[in-house]
N, C-alpha and C. Protein backbone atom coordinates (compact mmCIF):
# COMPACT_ATOMS: atom_id res chain seq x y z
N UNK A 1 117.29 167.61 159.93
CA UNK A 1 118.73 167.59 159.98
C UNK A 1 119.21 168.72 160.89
N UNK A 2 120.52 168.43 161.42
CA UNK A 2 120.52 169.48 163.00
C UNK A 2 121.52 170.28 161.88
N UNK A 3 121.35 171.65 162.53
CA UNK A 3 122.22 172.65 161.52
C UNK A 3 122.12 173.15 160.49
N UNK A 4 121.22 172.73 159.88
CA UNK A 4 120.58 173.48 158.55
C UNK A 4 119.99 174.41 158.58
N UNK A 5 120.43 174.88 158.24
CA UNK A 5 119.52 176.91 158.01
C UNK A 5 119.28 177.32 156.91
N UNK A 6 120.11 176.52 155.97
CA UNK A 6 119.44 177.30 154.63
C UNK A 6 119.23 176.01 153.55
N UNK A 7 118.80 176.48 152.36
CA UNK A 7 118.16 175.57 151.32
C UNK A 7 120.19 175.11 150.29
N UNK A 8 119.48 174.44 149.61
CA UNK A 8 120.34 174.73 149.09
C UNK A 8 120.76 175.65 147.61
N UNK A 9 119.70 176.46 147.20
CA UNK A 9 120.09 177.31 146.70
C UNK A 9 120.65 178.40 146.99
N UNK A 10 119.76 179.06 148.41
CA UNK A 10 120.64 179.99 149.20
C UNK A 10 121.88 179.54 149.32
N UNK A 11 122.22 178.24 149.37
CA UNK A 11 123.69 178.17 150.22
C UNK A 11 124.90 178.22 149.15
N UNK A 12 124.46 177.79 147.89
CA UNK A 12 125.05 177.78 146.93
C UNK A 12 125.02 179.88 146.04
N UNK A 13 124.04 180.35 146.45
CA UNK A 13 124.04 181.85 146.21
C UNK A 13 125.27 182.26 147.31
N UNK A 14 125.50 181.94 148.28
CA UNK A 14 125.85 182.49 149.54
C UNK A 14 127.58 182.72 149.17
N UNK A 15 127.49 180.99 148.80
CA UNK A 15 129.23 180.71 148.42
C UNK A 15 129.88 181.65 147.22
N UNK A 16 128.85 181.55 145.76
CA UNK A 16 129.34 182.26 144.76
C UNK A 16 129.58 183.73 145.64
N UNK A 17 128.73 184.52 145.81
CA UNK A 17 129.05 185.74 146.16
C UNK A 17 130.24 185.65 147.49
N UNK A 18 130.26 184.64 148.31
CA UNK A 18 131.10 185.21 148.87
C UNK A 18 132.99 184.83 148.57
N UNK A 19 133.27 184.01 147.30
CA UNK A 19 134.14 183.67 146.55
C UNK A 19 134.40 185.40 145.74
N UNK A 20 133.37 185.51 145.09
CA UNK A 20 133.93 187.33 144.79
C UNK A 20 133.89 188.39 145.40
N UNK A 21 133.20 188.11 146.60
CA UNK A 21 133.41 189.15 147.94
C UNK A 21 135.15 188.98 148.27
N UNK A 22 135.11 187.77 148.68
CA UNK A 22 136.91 187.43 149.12
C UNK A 22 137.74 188.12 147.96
N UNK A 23 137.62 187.77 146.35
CA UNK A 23 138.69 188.11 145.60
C UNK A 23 139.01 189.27 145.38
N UNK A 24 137.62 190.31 145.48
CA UNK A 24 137.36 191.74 145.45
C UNK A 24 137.80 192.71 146.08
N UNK A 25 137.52 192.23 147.60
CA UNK A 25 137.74 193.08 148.50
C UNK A 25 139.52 192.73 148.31
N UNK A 26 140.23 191.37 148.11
CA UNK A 26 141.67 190.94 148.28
C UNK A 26 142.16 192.10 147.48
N UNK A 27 141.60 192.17 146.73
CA UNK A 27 143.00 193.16 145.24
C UNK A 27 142.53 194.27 145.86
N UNK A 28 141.25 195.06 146.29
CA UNK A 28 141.17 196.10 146.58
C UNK A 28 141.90 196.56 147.91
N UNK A 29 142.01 195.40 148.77
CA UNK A 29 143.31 195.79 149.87
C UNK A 29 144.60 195.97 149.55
N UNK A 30 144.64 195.13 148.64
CA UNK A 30 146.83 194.81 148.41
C UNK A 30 146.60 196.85 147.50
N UNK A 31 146.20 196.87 146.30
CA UNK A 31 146.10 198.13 146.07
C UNK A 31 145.74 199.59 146.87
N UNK A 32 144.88 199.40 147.41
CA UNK A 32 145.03 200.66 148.99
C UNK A 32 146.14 200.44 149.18
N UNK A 33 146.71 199.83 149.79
CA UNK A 33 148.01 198.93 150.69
C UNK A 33 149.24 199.56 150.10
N UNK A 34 149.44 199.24 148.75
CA UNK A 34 150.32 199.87 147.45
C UNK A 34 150.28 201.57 147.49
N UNK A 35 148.85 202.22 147.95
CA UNK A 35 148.81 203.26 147.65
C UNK A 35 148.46 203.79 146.43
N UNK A 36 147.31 203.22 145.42
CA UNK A 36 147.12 203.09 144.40
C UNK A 36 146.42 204.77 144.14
N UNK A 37 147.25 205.66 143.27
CA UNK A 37 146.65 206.84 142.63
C UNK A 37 145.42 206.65 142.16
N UNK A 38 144.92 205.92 141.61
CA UNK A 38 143.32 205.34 140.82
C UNK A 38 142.34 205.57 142.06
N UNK A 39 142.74 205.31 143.31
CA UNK A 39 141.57 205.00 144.47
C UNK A 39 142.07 206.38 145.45
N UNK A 40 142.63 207.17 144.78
CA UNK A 40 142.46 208.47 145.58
C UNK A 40 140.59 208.64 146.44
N UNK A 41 140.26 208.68 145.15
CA UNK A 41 138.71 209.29 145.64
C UNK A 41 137.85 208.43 146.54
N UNK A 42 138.37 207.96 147.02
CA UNK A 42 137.44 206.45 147.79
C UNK A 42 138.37 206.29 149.38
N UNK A 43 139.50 207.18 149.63
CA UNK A 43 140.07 207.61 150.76
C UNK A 43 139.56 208.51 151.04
N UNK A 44 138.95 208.52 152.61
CA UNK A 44 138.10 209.90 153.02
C UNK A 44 139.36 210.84 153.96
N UNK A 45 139.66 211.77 152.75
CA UNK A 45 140.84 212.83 152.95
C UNK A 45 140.08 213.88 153.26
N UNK A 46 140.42 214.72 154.31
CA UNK A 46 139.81 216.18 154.45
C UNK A 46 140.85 217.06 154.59
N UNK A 47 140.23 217.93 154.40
CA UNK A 47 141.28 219.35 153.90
C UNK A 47 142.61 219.60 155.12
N UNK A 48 142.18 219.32 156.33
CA UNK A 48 143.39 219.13 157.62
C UNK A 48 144.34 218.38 157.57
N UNK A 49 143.47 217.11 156.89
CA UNK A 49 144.98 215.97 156.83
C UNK A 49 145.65 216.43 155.94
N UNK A 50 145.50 217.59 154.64
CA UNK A 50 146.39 218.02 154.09
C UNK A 50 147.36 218.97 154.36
N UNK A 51 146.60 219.92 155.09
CA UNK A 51 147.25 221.10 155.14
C UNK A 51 147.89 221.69 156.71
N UNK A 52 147.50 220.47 157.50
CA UNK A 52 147.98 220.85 158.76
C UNK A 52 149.03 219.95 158.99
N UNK A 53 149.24 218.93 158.55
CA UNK A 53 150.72 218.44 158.25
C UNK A 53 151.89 218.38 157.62
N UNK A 54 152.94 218.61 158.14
CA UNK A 54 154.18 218.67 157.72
C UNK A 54 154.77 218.03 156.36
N UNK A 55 154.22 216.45 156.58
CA UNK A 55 154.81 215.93 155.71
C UNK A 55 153.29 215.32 154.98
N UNK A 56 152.31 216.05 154.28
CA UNK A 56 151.23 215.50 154.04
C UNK A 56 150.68 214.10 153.22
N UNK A 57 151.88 214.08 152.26
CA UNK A 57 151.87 211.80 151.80
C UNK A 57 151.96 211.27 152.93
N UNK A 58 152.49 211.29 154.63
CA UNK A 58 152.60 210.10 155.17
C UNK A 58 150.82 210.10 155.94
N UNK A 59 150.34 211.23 156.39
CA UNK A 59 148.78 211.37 156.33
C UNK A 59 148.02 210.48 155.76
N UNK A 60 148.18 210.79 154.21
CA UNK A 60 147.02 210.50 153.58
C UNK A 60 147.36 208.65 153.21
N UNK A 61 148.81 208.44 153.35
CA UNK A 61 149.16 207.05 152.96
C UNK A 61 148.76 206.13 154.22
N UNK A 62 148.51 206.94 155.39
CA UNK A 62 148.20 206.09 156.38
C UNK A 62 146.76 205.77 156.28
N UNK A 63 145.75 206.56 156.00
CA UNK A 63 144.73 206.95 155.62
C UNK A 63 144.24 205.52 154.63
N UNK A 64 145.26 205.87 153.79
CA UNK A 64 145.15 204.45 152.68
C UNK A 64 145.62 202.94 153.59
N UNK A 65 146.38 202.89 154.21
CA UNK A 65 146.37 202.03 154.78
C UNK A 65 145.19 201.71 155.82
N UNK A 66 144.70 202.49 156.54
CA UNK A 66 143.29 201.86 157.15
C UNK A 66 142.47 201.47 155.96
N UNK A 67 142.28 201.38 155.05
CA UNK A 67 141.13 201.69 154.32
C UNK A 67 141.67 200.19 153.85
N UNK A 68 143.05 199.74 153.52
CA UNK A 68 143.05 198.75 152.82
C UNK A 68 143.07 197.60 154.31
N UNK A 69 143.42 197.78 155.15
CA UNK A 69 143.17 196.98 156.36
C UNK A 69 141.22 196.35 156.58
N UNK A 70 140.72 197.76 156.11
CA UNK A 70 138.82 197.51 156.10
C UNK A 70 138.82 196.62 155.23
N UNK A 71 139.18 197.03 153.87
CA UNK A 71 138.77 196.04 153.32
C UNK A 71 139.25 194.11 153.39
N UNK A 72 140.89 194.09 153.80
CA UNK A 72 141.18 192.61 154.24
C UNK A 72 140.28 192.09 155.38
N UNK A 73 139.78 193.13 156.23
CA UNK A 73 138.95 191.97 157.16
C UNK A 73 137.76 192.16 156.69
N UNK A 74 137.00 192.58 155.71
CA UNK A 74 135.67 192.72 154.92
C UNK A 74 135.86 191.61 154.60
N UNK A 75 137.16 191.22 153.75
CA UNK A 75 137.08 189.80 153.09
C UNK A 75 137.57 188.56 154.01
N UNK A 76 138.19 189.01 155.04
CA UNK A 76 138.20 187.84 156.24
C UNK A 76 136.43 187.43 156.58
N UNK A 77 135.65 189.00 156.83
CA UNK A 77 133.92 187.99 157.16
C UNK A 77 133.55 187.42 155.82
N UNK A 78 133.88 187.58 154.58
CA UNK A 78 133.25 186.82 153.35
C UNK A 78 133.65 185.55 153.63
N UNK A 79 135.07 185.63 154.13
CA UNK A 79 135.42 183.76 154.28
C UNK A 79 135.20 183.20 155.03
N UNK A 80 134.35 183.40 156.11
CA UNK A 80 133.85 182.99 156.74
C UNK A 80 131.92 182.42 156.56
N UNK A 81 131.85 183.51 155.86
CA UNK A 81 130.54 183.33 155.17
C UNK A 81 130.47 182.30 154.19
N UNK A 82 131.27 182.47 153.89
CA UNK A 82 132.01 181.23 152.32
C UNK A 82 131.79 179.72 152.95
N UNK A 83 132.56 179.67 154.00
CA UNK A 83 132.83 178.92 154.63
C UNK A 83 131.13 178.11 155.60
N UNK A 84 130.80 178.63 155.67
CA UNK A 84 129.25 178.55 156.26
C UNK A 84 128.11 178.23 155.02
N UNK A 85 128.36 178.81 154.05
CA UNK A 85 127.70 178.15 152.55
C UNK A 85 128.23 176.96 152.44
N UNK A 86 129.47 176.89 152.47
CA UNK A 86 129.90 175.82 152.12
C UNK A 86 129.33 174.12 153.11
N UNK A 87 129.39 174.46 154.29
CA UNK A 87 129.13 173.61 155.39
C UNK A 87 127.49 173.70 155.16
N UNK A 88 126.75 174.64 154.72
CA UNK A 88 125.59 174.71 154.27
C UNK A 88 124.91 173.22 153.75
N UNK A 89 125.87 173.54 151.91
CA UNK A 89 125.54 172.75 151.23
C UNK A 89 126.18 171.39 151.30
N UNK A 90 127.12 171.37 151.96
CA UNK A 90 127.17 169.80 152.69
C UNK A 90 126.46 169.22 153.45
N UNK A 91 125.12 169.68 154.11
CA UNK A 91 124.47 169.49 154.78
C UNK A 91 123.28 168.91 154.52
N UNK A 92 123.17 169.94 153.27
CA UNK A 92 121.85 169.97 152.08
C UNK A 92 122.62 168.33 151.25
N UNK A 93 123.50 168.06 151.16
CA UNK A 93 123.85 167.13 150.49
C UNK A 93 123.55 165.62 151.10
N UNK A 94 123.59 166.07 152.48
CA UNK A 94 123.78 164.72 153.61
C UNK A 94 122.09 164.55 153.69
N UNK A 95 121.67 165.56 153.62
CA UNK A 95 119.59 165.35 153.85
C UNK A 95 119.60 164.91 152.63
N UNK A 96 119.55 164.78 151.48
CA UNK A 96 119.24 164.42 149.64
C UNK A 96 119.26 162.92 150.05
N UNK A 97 120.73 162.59 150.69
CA UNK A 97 121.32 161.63 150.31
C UNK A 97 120.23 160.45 151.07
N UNK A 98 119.72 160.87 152.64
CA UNK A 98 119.03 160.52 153.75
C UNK A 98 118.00 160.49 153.16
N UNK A 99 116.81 161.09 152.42
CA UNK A 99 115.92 161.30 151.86
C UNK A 99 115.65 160.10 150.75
N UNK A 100 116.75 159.68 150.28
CA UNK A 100 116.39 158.97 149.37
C UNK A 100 116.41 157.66 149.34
């Protein structure tokens, strides 16, 4: 079959994970995004962006905003990956069907 690369268990492993890759990384962007106090520690802040600026929240909120931008296109390549499991196991479905 032309296009097949994977089995179909891989392809069906591929999709689950990348269904909670997408939902994961989603809330963990909109929250960066929000500026969520909880995810302080997971913004890589250094001591300059604090103290050498004027107004030091718009720094570190921008800061949070790249971080939640990483993660929306982290989960833009999951859906794409998703998307490739998926076409996977349609594939794996079309050989079963041929096979038999």
């Amino acid at each position: 079959m032309r296009g097949l690369i994977c089995g179909p268990k891989c392809a069906a492993c591929g999709l689950v994970l990348s269904v909670w890759g997408v939902i994961m990384l989603s809330l963990l962007g909109i929250f960066f995004t929000t500026h969520s106090a909880v995810l302080i520690e997971d913004v890589p802040v250094k001591k300059e962006d604090i103290h050498q600026d004027a107004n030091p929240p718009h720094r570190i909120y921008d800061l949070y905003n790249k971080v939640g931008n990483n993660c929306f296109i982290a989960a833009a390549i999951y859906l794409v990956v998703g998307a490739f499991s998926c076409c996977q196991m349609r594939l794996n479905k079309q050989k079963a069907y041929l096979v038999n």
